[in-house]
N, C-alpha and C. Protein backbone atom coordinates (compact mmCIF):
# COMPACT_ATOMS: atom_id res chain seq x y z
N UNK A 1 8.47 -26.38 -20.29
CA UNK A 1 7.26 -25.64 -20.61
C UNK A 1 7.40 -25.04 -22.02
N UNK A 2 6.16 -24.95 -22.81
CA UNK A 2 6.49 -24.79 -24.33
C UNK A 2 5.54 -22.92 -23.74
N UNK A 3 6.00 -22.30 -25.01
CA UNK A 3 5.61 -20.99 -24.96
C UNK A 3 4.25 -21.06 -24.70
N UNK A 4 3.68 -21.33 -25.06
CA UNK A 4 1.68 -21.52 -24.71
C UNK A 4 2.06 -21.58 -23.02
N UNK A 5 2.78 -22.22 -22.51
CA UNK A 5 2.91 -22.55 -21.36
C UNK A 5 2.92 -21.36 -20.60
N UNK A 6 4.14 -20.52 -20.96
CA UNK A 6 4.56 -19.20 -20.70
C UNK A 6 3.50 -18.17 -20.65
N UNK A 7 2.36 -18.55 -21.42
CA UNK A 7 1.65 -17.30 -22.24
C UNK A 7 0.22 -17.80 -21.04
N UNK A 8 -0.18 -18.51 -21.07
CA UNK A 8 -1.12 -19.01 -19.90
C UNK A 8 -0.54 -18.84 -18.50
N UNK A 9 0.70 -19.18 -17.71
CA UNK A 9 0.89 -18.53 -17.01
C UNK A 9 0.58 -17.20 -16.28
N UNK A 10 1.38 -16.41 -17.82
CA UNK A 10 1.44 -15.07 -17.74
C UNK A 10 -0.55 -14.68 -17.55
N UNK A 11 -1.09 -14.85 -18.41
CA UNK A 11 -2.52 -14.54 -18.15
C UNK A 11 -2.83 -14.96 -16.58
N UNK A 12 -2.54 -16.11 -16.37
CA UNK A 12 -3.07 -17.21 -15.08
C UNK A 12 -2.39 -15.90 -13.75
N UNK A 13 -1.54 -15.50 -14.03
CA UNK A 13 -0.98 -14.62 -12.68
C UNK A 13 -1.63 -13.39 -13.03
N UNK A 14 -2.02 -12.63 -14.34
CA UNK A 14 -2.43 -11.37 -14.71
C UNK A 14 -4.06 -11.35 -14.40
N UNK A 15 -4.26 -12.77 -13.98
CA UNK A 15 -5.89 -12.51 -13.95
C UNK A 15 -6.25 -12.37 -12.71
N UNK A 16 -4.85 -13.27 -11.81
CA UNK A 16 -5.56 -13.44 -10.31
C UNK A 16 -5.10 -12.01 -9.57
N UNK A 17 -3.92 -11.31 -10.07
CA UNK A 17 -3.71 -10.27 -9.73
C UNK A 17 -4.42 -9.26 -9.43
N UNK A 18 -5.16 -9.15 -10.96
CA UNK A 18 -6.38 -8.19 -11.09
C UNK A 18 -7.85 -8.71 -10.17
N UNK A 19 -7.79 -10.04 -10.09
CA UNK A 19 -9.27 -10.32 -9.02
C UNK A 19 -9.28 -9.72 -7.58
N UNK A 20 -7.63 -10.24 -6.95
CA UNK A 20 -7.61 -9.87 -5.64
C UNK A 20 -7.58 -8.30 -5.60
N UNK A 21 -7.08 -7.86 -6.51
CA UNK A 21 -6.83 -6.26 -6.42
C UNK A 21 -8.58 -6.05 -6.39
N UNK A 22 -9.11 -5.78 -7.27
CA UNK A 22 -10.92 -5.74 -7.19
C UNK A 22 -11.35 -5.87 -6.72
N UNK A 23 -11.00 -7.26 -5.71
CA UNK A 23 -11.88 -7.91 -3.97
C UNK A 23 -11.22 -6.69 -2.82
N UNK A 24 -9.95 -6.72 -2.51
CA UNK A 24 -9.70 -5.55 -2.10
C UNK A 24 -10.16 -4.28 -1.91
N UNK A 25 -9.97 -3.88 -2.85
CA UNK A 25 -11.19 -2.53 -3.73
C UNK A 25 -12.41 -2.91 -3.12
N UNK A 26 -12.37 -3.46 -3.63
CA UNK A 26 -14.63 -3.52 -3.44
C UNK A 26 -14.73 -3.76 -1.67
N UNK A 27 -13.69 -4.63 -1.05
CA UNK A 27 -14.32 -4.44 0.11
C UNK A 27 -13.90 -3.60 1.23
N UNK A 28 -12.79 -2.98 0.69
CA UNK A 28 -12.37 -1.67 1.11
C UNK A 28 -13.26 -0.65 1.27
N UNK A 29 -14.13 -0.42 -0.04
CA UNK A 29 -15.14 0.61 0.04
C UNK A 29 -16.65 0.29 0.92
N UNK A 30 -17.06 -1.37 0.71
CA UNK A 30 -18.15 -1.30 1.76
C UNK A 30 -17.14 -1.28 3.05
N UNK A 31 -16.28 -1.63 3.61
CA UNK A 31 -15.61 -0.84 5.05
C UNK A 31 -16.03 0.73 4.62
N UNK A 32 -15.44 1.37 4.15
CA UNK A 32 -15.36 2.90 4.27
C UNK A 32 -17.05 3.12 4.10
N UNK A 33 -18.18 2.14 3.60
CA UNK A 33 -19.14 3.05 3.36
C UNK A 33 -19.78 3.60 4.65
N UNK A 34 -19.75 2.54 5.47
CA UNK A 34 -20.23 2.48 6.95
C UNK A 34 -20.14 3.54 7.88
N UNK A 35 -19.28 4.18 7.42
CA UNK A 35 -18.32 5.42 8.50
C UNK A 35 -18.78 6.80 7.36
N UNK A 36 -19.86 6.66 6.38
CA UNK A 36 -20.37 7.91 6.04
C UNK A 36 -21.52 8.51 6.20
N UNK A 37 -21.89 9.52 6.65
CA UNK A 37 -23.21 9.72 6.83
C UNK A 37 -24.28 9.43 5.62
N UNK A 38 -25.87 8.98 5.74
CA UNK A 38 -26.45 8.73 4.89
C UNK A 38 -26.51 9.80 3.81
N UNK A 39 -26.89 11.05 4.07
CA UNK A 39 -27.28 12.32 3.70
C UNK A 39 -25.73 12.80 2.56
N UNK A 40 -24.75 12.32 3.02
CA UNK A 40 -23.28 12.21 2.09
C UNK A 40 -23.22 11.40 1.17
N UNK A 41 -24.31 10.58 1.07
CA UNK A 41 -23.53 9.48 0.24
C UNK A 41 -24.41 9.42 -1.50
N UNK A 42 -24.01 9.98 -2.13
CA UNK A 42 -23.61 10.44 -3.57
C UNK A 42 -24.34 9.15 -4.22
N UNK A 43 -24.04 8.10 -4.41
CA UNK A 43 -24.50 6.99 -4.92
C UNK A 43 -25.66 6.42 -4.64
N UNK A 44 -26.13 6.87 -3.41
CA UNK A 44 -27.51 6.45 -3.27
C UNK A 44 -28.54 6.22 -4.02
């Protein structure tokens, strides 16, 4: 593998890292939104 190789990698694992972390996240919070009362919820 030539350094470009290395360097795409490195992005190729830094990107999927950050997606699943975000999918996580995001569907972590519609779970938690469910379990708040309407009248609580700030973002509305």
């Amino acid at each position: 593998m030539t350094n470009a190789g290395y360097i795409a990698a490195g992005y190729g694992i830094t990107a999927v890292a950050l997606i699943s972390y975000v999918w996580r996240v995001l569907a972590r919070g519609r779970r938690i939104t469910a379990h708040v009362p309407e009248e609580r919820r700030r973002w509305m």
